[in-house]
Every structure is written in C-alpha cells, then in structure tokens.
N, C-alpha and C. Protein backbone atom coordinates (compact mmCIF):
# COMPACT_ATOMS: atom_id res chain seq x y z
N UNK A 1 -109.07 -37.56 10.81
CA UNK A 1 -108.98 -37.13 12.20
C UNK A 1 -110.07 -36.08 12.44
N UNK A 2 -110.45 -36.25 13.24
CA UNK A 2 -111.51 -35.27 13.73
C UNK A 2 -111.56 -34.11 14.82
N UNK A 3 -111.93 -32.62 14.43
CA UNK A 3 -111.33 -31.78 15.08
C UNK A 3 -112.47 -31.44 16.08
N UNK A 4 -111.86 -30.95 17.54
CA UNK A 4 -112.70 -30.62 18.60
C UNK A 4 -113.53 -29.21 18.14
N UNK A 5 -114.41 -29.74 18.88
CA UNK A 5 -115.49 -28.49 18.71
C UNK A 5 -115.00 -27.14 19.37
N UNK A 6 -114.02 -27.37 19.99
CA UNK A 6 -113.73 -26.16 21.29
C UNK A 6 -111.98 -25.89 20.69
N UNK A 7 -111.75 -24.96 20.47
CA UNK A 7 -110.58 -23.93 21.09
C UNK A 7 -109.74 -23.75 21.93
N UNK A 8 -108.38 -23.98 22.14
CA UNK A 8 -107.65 -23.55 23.25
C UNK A 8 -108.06 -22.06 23.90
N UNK A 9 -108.67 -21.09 23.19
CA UNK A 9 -109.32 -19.97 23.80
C UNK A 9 -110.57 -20.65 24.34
N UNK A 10 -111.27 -21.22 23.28
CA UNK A 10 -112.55 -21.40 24.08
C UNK A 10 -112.27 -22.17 25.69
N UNK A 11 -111.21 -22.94 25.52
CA UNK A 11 -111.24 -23.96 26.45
C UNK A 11 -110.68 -23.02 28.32
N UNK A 12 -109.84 -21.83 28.05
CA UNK A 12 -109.33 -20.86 28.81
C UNK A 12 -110.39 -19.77 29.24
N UNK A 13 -111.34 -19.50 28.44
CA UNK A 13 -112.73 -19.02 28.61
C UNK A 13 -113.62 -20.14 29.75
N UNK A 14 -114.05 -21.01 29.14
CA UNK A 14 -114.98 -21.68 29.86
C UNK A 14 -113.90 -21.94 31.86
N UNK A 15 -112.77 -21.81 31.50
CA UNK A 15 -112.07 -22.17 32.90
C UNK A 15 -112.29 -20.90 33.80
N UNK A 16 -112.33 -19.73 32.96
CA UNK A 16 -111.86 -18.36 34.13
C UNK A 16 -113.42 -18.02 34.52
N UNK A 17 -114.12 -18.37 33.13
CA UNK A 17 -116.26 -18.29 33.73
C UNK A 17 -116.25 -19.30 34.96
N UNK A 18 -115.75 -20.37 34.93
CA UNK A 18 -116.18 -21.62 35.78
C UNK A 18 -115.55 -20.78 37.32
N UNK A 19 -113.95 -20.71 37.27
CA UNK A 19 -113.63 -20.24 38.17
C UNK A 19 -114.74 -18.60 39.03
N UNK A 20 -114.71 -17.76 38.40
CA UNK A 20 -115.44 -16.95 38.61
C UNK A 20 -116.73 -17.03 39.08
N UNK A 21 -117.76 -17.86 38.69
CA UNK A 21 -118.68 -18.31 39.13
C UNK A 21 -118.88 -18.96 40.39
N UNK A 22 -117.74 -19.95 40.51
CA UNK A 22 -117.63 -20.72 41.56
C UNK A 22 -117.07 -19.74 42.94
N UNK A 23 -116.11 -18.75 42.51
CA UNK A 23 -115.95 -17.81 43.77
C UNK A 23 -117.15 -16.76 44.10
N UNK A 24 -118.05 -16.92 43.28
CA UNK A 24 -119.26 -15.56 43.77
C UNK A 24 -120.17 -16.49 43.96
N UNK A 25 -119.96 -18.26 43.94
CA UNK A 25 -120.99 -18.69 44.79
C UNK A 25 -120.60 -18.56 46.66
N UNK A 26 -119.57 -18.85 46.31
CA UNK A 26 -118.97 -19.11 47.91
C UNK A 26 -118.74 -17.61 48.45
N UNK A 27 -118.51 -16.82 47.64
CA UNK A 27 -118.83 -15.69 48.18
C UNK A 27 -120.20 -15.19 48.89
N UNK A 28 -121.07 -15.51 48.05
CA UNK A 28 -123.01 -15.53 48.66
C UNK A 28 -123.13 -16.56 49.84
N UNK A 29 -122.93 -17.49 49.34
CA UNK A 29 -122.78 -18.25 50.38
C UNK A 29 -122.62 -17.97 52.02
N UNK A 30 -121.29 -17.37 51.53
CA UNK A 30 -119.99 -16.72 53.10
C UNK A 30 -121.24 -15.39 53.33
N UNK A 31 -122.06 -15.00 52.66
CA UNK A 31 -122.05 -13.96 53.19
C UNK A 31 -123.17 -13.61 54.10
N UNK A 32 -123.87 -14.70 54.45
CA UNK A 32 -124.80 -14.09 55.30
C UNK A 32 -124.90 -14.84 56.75
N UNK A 33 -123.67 -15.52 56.47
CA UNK A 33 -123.25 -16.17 57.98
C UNK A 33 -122.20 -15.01 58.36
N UNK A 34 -122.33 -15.04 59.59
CA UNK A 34 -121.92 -14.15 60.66
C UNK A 34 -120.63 -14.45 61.01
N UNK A 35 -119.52 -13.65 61.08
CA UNK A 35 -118.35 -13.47 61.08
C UNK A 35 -117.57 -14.60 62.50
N UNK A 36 -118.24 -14.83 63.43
CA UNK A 36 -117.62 -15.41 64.71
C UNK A 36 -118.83 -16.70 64.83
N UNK A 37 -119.36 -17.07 63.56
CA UNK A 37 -119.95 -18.23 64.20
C UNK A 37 -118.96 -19.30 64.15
N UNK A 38 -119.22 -20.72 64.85
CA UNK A 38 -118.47 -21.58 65.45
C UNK A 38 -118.34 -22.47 64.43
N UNK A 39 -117.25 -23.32 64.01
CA UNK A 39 -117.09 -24.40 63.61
C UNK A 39 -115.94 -24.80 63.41
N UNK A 40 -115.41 -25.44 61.92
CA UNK A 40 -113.91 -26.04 62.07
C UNK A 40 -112.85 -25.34 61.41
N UNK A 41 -113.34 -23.88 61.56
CA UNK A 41 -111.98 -22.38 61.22
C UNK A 41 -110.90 -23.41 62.38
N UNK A 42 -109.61 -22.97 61.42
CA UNK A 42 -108.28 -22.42 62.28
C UNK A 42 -108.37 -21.50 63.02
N UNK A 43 -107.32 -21.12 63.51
CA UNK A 43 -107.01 -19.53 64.04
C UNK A 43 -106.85 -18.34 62.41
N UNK A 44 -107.22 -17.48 63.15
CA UNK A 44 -107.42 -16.35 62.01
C UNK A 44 -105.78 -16.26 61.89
N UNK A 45 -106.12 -15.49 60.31
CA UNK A 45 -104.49 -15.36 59.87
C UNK A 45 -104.57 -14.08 60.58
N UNK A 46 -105.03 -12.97 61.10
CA UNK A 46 -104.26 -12.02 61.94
C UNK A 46 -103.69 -12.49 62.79
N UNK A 47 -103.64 -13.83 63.69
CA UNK A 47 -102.90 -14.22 64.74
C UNK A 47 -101.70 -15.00 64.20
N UNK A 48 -101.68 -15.31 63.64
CA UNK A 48 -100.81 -15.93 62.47
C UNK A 48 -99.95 -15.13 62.01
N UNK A 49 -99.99 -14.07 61.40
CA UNK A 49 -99.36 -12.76 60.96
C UNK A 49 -98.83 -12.25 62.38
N UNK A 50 -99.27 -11.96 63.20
CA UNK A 50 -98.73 -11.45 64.40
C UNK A 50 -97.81 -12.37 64.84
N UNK A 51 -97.59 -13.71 64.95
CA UNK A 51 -96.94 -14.41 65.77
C UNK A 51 -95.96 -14.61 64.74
N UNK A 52 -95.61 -14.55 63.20
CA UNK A 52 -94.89 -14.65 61.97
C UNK A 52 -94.19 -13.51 62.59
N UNK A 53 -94.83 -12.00 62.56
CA UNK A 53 -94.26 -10.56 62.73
C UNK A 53 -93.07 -10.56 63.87
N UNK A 54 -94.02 -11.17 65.09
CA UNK A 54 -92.82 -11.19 66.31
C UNK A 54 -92.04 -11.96 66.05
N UNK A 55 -91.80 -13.28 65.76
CA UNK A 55 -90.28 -13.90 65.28
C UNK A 55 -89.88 -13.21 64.43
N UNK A 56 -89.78 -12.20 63.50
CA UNK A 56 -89.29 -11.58 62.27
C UNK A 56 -88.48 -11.00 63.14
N UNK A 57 -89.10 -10.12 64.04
CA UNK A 57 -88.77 -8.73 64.60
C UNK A 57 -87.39 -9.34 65.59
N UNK A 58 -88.13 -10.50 66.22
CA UNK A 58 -87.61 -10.82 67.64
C UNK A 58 -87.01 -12.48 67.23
N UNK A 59 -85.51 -12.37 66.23
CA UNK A 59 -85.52 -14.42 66.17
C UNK A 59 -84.84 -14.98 67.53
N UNK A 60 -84.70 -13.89 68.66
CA UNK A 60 -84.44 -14.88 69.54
C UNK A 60 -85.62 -15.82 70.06
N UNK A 61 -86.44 -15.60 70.01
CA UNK A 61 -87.49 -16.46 70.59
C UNK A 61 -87.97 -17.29 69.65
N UNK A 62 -88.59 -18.28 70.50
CA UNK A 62 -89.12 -19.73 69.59
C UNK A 62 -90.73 -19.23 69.78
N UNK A 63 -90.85 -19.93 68.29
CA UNK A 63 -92.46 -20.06 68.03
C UNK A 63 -92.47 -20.97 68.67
C-alpha cells in the first residue's frame, strides 16, 4: 500500500492558506470599487437588521 505524500496537518494547512488567500483576493478586489456603485447587491444588511430589530421590539406588526 502506498502512503500519501501529504498529512492530515499538511492537508488542514494547505486549506486555511487556500482559504486565506482567496479572502485577501476578494478583499483587493472589493477594494477599490466604490461603496454605492450599482449592480446585483441586495438590500444592505443595515436595512435588514433594522426591519429584524422592529419586529423584535414591535411582534405586533407584520414584516
């Protein structure tokens, strides 16, 4: 039988580099586009959070 070249560490390593990498691309990415340009965003989660908050506060009313 023949044993892998790689490690259950190695293999948990190469995942959290991959992950990591991949969020500070999209991070660079995100970052030099401008906060309110247009495309296929949802609504921001502050409006989301606010409209969650007021039914918390207030369950007579319907979302």
């Amino acid at each position: 039988m023949r044993r892998h070249p790689y490690t259950w560490l190695h293999l948990i390593v190469l995942v959290i580099v991959a992950f990591v990498l991949g969020f500070l691309v999209v991070a660079l990415w995100n970052h030099g586009r401008p906060s309110g340009s247009s495309g296929a965003e949802g609504p921001s989660s502050h409006s989301v959070v606010s409209v969650l908050a007021t039914a918390v506060a207030d369950p007579t009313t319907a979302l």
